[in-house]
C-alpha atoms as a PDB file:
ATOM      1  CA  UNK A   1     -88.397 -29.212  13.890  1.00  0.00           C
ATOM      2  CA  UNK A   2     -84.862 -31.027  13.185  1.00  0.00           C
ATOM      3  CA  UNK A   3     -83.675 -30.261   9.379  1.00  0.00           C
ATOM      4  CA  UNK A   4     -81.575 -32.728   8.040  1.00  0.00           C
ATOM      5  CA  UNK A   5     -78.646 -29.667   8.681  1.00  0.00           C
ATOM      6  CA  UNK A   6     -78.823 -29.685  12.177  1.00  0.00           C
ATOM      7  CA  UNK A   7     -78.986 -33.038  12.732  1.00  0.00           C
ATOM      8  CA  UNK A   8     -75.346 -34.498  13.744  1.00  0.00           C
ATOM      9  CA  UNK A   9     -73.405 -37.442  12.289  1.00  0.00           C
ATOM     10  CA  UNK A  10     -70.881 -38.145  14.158  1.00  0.00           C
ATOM     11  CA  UNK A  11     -69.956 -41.221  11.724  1.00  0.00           C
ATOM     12  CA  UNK A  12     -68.959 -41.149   7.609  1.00  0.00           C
ATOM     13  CA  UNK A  13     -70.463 -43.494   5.079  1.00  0.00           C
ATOM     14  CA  UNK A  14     -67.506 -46.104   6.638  1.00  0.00           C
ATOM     15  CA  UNK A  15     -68.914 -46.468  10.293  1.00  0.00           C
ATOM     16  CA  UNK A  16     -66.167 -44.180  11.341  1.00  0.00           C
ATOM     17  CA  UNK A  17     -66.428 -41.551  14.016  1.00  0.00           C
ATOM     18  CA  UNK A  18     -65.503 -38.339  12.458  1.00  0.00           C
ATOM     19  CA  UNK A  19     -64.100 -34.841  14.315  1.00  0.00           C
ATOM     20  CA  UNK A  20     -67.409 -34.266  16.120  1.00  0.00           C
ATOM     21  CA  UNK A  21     -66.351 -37.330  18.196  1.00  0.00           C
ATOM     22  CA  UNK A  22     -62.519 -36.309  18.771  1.00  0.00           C
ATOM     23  CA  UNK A  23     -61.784 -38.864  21.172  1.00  0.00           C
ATOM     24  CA  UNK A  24     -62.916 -41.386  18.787  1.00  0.00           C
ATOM     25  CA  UNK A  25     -62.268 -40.154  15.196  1.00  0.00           C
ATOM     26  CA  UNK A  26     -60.782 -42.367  12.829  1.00  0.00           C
ATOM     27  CA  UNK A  27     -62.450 -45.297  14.695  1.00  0.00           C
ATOM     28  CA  UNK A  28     -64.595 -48.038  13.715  1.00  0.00           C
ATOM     29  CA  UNK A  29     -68.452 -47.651  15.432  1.00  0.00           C
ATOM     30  CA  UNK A  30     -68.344 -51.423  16.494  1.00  0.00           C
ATOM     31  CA  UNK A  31     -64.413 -51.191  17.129  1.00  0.00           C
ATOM     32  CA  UNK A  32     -64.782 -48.215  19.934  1.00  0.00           C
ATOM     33  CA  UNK A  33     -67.402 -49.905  22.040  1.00  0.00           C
ATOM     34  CA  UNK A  34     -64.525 -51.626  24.706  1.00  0.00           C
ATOM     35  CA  UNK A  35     -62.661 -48.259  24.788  1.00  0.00           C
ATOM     36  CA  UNK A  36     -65.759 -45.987  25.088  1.00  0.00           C
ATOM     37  CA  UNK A  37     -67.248 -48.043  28.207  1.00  0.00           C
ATOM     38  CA  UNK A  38     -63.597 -48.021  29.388  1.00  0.00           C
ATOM     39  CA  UNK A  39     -63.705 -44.174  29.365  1.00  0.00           C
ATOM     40  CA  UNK A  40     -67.235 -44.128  30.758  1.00  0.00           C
ATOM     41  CA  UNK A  41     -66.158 -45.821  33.398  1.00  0.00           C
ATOM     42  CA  UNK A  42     -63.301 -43.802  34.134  1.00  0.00           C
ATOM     43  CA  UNK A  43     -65.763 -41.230  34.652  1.00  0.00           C
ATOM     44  CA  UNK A  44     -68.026 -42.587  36.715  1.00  0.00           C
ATOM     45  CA  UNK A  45     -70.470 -42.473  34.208  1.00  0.00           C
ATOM     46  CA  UNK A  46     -71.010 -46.047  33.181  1.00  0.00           C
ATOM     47  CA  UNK A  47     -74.198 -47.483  35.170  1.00  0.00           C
ATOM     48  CA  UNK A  48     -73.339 -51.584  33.995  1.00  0.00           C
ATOM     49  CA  UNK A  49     -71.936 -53.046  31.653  1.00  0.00           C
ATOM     50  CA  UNK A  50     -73.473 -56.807  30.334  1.00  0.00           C
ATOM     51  CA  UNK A  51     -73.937 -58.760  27.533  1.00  0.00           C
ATOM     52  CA  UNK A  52     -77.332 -58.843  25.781  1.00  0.00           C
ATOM     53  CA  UNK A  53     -77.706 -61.694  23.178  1.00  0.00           C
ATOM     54  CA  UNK A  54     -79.883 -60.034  20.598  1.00  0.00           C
ATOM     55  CA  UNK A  55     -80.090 -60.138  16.531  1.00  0.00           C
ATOM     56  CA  UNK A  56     -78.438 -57.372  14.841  1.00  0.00           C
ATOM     57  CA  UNK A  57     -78.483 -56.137  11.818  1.00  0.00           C
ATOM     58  CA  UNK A  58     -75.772 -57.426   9.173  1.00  0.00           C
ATOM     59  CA  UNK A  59     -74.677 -56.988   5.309  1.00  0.00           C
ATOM     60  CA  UNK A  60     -75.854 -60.280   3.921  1.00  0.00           C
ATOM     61  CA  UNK A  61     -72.734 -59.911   1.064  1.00  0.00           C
ATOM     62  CA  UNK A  62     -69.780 -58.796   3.698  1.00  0.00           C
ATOM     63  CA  UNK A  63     -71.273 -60.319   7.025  1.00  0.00           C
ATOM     64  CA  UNK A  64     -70.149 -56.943   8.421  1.00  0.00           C
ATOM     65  CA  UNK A  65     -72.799 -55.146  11.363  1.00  0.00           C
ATOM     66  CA  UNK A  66     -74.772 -52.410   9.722  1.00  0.00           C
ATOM     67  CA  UNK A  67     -75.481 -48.878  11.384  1.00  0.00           C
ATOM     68  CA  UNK A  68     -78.520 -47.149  11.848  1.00  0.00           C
ATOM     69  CA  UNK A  69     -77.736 -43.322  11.323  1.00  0.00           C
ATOM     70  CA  UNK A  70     -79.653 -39.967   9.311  1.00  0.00           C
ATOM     71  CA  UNK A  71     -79.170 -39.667   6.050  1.00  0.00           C
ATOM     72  CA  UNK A  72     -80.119 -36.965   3.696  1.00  0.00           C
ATOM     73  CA  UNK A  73     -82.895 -38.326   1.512  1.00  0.00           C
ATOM     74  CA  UNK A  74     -85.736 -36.991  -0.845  1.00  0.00           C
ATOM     75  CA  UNK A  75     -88.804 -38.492  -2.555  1.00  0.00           C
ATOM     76  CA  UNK A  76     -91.557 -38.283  -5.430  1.00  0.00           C
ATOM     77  CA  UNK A  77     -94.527 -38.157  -4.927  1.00  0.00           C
ATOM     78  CA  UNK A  78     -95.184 -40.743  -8.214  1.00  0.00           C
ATOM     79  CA  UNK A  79     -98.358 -40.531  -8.065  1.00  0.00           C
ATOM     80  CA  UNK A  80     -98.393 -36.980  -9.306  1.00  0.00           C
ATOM     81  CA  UNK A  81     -96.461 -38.366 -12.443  1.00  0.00           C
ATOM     82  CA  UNK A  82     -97.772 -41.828 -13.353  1.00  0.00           C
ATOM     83  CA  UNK A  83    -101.269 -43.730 -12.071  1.00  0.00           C
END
């Protein structure tokens, strides 16, 4: 079973890679995609590269792209407390 302590974030609450992703710390998640295919590609890793026109997820307040990532969370069970 994965516990939320094993389970790596490589971004912070900004959308920024952190030390686990050396090559990339400091950077913007949407802002490294052109230099991480780059280095794929360097090492003959990178399969193809396209474009795929899809909706994504966005803040409706800052129009900024939203990430999907783990976050530590807990809940009540209400039920237990209140009908």
């Amino acid at each position: 079973m994965i516990t939320p302590d094993k389970v790596p974030m490589p971004m912070d609450d900004d959308g920024n890679f952190t030390d686990i992703i050396k090559e990339y710390a400091g950077q913007n998640f949407k802002a490294a995609d052109e230099q991480i295919m780059k280095d794929l590609k360097d090492q003959g890793r990178l399969i193809a590269k396209g474009t795929i026109v899809h909706s994504y997820p966005f803040c409706w307040r800052s129009e900024s792209p939203l990430m999907y990532r783990a976050v530590d969370t807990w809940f009540i069970k209400v039920t237990e407390v209140k009908d």
